[in-house]
PDB file of N, CA and C in Angstrom:
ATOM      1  N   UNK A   1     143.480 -84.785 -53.739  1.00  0.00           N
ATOM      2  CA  UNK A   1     142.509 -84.988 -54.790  1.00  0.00           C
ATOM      3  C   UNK A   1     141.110 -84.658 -54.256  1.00  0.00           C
ATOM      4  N   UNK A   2     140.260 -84.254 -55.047  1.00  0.00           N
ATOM      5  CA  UNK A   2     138.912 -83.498 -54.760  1.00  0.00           C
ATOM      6  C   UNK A   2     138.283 -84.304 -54.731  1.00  0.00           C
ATOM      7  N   UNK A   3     137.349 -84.497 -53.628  1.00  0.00           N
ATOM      8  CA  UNK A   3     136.286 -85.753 -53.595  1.00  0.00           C
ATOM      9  C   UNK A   3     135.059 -85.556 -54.215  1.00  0.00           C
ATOM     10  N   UNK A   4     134.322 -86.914 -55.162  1.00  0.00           N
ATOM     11  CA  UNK A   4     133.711 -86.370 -56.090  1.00  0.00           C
ATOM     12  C   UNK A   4     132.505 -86.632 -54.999  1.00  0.00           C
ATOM     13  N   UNK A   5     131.114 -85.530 -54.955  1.00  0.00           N
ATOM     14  CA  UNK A   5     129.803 -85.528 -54.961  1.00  0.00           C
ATOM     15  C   UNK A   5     129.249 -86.236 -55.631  1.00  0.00           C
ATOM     16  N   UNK A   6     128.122 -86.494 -54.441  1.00  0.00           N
ATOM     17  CA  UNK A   6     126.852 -86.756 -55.402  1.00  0.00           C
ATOM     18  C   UNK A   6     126.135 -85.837 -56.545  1.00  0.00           C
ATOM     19  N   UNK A   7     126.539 -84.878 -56.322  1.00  0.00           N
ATOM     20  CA  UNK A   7     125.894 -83.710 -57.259  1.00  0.00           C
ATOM     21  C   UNK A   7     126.910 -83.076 -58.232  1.00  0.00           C
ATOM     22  N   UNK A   8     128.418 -83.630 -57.885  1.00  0.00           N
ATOM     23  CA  UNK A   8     129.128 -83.703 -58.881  1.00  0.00           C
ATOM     24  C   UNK A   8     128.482 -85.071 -59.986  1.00  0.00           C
ATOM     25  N   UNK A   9     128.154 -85.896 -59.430  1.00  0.00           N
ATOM     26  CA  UNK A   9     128.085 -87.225 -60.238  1.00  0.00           C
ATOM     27  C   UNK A   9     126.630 -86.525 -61.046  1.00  0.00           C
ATOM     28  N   UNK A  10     125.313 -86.259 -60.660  1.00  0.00           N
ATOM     29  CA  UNK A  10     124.730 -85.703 -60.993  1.00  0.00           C
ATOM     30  C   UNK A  10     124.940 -85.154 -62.110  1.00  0.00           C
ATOM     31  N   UNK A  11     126.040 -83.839 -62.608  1.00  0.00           N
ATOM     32  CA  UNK A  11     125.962 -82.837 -63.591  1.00  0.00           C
ATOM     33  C   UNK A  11     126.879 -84.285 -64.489  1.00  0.00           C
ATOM     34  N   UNK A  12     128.010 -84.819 -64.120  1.00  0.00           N
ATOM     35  CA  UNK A  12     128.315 -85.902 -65.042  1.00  0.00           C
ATOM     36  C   UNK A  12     127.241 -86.732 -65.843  1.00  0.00           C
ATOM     37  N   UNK A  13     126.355 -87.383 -64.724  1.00  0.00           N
ATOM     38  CA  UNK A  13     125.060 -87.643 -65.712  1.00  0.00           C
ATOM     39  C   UNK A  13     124.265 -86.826 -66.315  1.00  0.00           C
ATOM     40  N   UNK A  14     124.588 -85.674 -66.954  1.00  0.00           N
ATOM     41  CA  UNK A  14     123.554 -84.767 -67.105  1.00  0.00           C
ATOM     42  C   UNK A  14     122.077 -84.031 -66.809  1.00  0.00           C
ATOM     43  N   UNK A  15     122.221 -84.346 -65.631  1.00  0.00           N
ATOM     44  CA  UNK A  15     121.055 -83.932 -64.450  1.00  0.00           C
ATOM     45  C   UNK A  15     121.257 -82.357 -64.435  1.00  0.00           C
ATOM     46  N   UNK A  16     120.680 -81.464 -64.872  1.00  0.00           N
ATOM     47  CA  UNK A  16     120.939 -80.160 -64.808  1.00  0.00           C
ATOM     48  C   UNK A  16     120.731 -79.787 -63.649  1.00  0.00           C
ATOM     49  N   UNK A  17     121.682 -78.734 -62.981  1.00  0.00           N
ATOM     50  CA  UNK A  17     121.925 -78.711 -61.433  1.00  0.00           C
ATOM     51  C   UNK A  17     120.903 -77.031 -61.746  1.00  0.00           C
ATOM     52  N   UNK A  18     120.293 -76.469 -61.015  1.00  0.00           N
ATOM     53  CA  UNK A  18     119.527 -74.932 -61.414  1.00  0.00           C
ATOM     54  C   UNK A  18     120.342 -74.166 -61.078  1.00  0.00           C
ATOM     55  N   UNK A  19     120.534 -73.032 -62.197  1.00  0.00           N
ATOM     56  CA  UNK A  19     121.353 -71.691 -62.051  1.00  0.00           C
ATOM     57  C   UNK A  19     120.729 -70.892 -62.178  1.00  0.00           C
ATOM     58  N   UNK A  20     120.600 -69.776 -60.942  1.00  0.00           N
ATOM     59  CA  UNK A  20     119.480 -69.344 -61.297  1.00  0.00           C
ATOM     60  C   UNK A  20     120.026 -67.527 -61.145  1.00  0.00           C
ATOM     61  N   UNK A  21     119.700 -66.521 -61.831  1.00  0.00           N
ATOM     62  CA  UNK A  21     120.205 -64.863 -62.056  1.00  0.00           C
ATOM     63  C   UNK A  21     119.312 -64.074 -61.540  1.00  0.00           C
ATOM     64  N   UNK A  22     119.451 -63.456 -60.225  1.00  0.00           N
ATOM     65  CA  UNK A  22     118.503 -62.371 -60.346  1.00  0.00           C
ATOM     66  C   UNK A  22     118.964 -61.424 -60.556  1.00  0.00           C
ATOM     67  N   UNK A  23     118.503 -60.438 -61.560  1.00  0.00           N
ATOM     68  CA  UNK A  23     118.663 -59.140 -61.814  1.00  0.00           C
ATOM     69  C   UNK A  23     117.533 -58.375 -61.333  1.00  0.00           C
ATOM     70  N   UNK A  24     118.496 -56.916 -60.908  1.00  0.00           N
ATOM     71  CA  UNK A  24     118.076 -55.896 -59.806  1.00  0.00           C
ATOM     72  C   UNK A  24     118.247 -54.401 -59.923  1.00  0.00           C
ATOM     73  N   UNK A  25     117.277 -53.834 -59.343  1.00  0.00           N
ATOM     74  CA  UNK A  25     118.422 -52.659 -58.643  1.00  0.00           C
ATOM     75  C   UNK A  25     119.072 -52.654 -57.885  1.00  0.00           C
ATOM     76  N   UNK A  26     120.104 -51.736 -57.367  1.00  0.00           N
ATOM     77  CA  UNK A  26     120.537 -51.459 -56.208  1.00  0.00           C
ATOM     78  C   UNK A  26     119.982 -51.254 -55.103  1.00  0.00           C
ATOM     79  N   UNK A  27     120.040 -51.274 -53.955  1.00  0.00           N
ATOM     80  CA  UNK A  27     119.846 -50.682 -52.770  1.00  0.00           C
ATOM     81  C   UNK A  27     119.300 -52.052 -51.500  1.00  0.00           C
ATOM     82  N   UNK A  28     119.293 -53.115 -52.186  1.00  0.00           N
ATOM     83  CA  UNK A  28     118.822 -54.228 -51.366  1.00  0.00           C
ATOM     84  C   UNK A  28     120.356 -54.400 -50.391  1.00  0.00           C
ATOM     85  N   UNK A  29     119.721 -54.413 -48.949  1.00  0.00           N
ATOM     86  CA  UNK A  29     120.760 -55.305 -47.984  1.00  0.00           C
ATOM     87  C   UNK A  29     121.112 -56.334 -48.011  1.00  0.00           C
ATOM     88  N   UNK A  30     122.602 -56.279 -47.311  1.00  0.00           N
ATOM     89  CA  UNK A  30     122.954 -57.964 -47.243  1.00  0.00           C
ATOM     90  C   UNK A  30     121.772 -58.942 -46.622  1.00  0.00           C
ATOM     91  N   UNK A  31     121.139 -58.733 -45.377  1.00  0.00           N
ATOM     92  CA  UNK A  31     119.860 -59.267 -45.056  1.00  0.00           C
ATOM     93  C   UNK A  31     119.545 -59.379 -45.768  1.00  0.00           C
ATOM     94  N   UNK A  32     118.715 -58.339 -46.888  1.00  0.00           N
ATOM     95  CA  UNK A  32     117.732 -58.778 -47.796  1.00  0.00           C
ATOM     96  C   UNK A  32     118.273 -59.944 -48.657  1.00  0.00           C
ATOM     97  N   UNK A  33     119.240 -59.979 -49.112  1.00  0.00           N
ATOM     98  CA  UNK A  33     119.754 -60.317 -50.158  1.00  0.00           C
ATOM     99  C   UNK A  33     120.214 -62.307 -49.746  1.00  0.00           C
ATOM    100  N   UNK A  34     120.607 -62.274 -48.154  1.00  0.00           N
ATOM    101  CA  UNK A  34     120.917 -63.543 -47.878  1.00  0.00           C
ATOM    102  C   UNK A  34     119.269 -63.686 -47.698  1.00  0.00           C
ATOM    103  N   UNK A  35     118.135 -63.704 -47.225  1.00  0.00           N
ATOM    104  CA  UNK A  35     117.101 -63.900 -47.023  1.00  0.00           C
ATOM    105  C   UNK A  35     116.815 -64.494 -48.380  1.00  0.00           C
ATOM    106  N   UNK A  36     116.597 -63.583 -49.295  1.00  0.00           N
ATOM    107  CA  UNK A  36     116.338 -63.826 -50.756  1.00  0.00           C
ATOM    108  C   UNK A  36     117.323 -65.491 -51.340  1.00  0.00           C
ATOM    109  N   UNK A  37     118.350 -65.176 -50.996  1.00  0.00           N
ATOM    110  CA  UNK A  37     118.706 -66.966 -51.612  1.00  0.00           C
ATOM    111  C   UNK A  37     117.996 -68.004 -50.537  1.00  0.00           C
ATOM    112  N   UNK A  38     118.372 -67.242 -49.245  1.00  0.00           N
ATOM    113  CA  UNK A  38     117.468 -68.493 -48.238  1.00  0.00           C
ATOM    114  C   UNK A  38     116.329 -69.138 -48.668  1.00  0.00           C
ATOM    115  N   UNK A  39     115.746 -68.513 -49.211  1.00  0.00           N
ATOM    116  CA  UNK A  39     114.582 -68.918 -49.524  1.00  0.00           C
ATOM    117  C   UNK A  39     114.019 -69.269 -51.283  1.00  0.00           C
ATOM    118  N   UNK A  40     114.760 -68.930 -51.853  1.00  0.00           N
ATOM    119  CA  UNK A  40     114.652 -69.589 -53.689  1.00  0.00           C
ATOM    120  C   UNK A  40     115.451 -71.173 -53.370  1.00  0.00           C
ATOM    121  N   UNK A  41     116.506 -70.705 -52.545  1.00  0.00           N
ATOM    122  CA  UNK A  41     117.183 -72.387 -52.613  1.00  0.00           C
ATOM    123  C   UNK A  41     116.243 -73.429 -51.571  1.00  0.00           C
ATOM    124  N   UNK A  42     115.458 -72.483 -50.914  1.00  0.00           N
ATOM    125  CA  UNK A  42     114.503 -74.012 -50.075  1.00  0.00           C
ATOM    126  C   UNK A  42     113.020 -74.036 -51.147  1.00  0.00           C
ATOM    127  N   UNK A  43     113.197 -73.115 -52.223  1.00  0.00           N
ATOM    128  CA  UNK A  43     111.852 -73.531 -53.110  1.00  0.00           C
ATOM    129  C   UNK A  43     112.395 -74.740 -53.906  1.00  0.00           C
ATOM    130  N   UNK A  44     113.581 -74.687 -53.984  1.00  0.00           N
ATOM    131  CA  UNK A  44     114.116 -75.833 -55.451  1.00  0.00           C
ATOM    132  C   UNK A  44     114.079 -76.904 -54.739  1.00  0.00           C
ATOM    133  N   UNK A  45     114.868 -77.020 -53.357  1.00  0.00           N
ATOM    134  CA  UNK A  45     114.816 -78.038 -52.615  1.00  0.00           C
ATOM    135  C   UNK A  45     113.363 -78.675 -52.209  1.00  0.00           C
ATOM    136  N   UNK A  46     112.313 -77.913 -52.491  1.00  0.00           N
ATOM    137  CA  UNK A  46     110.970 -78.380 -52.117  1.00  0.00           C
ATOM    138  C   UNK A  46     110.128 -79.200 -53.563  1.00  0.00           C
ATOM    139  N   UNK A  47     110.649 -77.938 -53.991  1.00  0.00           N
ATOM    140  CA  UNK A  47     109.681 -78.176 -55.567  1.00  0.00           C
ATOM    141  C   UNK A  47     110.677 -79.643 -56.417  1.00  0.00           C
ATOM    142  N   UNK A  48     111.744 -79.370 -56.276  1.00  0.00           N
ATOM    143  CA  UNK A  48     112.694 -80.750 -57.394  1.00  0.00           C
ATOM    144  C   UNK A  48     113.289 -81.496 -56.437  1.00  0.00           C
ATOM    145  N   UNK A  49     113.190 -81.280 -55.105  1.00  0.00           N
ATOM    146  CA  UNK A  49     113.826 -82.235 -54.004  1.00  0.00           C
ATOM    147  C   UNK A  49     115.683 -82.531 -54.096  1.00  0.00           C
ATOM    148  N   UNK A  50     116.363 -81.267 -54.299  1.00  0.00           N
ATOM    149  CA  UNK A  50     117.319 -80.708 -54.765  1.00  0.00           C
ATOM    150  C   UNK A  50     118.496 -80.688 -53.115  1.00  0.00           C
ATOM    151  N   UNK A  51     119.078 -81.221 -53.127  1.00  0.00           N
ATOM    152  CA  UNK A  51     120.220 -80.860 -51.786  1.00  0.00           C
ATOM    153  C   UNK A  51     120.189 -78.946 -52.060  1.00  0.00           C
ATOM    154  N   UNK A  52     120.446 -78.621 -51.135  1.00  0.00           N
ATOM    155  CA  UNK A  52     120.874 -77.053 -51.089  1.00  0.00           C
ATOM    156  C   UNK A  52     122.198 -76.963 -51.760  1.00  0.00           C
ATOM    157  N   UNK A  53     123.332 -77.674 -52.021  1.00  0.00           N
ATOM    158  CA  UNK A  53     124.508 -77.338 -52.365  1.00  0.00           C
ATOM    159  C   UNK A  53     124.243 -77.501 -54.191  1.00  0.00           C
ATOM    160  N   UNK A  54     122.888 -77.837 -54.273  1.00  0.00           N
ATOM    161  CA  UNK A  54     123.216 -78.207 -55.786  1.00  0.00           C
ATOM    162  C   UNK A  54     122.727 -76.508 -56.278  1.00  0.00           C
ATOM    163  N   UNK A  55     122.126 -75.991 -55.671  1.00  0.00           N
ATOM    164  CA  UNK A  55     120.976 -74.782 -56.574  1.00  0.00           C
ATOM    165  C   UNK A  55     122.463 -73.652 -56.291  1.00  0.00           C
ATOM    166  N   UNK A  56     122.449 -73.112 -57.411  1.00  0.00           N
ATOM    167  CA  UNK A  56     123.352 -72.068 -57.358  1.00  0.00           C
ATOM    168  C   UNK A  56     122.358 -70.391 -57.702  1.00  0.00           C
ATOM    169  N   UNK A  57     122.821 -69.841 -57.249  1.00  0.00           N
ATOM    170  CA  UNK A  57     122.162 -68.205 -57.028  1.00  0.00           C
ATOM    171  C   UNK A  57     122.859 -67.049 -57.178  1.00  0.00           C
ATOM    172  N   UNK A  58     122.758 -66.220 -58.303  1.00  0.00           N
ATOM    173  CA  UNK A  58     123.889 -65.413 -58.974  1.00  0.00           C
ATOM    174  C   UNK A  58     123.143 -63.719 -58.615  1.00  0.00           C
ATOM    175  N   UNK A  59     123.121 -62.498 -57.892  1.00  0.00           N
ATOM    176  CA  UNK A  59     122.570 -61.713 -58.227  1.00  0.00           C
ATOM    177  C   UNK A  59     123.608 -60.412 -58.494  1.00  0.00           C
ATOM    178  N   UNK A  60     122.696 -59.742 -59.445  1.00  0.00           N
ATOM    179  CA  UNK A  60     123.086 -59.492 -60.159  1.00  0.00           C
ATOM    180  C   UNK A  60     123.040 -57.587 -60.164  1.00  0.00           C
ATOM    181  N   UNK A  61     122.965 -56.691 -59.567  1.00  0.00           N
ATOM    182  CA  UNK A  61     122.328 -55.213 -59.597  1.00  0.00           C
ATOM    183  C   UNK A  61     122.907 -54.857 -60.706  1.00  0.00           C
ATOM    184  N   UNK A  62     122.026 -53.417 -61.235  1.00  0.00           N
ATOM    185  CA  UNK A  62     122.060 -52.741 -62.453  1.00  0.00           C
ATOM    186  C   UNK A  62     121.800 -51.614 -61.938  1.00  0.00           C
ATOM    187  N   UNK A  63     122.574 -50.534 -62.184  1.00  0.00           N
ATOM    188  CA  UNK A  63     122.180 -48.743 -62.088  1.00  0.00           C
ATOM    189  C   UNK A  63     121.296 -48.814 -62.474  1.00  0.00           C
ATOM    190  N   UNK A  64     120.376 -47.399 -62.598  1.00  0.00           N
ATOM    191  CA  UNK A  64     119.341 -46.864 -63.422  1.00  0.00           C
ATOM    192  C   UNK A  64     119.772 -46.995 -64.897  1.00  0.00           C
ATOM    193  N   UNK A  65     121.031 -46.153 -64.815  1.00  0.00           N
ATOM    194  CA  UNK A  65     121.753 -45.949 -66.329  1.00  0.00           C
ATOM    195  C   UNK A  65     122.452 -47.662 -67.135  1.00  0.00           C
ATOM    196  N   UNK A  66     121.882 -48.385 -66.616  1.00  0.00           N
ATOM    197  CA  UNK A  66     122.562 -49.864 -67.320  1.00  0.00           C
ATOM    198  C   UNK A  66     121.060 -50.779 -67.859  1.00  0.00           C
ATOM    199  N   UNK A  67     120.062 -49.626 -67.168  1.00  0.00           N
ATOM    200  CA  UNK A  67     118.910 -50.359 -68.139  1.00  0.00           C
ATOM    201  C   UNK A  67     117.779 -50.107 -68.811  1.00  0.00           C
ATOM    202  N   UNK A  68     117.386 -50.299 -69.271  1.00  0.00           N
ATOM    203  CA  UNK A  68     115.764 -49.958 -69.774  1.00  0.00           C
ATOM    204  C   UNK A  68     114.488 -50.344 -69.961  1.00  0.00           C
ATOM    205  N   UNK A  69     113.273 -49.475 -70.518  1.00  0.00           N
ATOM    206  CA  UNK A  69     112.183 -50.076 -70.494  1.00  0.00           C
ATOM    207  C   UNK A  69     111.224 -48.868 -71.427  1.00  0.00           C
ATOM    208  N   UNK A  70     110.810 -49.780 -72.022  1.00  0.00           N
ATOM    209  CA  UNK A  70     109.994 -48.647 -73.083  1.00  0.00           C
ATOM    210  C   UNK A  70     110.361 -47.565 -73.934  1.00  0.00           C
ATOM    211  N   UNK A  71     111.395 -48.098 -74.177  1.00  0.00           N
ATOM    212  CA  UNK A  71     112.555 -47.038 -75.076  1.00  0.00           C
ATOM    213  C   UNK A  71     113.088 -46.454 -74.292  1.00  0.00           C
ATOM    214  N   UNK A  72     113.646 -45.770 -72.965  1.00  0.00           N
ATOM    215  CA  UNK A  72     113.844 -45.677 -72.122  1.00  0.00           C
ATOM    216  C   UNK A  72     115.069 -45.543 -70.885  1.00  0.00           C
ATOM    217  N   UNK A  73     116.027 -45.122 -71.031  1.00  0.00           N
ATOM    218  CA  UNK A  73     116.766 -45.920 -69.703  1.00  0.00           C
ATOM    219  C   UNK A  73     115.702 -45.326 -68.216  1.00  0.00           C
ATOM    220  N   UNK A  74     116.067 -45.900 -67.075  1.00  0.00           N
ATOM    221  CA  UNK A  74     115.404 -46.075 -66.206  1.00  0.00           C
ATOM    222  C   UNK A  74     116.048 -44.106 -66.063  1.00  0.00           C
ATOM    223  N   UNK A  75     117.106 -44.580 -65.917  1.00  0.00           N
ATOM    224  CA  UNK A  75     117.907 -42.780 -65.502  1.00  0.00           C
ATOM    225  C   UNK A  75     116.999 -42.012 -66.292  1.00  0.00           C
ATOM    226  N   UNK A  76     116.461 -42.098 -67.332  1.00  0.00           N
ATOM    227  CA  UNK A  76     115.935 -41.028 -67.903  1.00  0.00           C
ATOM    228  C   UNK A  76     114.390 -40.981 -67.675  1.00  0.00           C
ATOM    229  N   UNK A  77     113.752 -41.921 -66.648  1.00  0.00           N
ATOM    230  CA  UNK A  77     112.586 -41.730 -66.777  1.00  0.00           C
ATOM    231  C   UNK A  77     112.156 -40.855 -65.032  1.00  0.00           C
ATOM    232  N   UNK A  78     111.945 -40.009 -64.672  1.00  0.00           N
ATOM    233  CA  UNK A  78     111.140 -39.021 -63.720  1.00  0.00           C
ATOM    234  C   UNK A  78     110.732 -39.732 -62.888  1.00  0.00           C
TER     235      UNK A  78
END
């Protein structure tokens, strides 16, 4: 049987745990990329006083061709 957390007990009380999406381009390293949660999950932990296991961190890359901007896909802009 799964032992319940404190931060399980947490989302039971409805304490919203942060989920947080970054969307991207491509080309960032694994470095970059573990650096990048290293450090959003010690802002939550600073700013809401958050255990590290509670902040979850989703990222997310997008081709050129999966997005846009200004009527636009990125692929089509020079």
């Amino acid at each position: 049987m799964a032992k319940i957390t404190d931060i399980d007990r947490g989302i039971a009380l409805g304490k919203p745990m942060p989920l947080i999406t970054i969307q991207q381009s491509p080309g960032r390293t694994l470095d970059q990329r573990r650096l990048l949660v290293k450090r959003i999950t010690e802002a939550f932990q600073e700013a809401y006083g958050l255990p590290a296991e509670a902040v979850t961190i989703f990222l997310q890359d997008y081709e050129d061709d999966m997005w846009g901007k200004g009527g636009l896909l990125k692929s089509d802009r020079a």
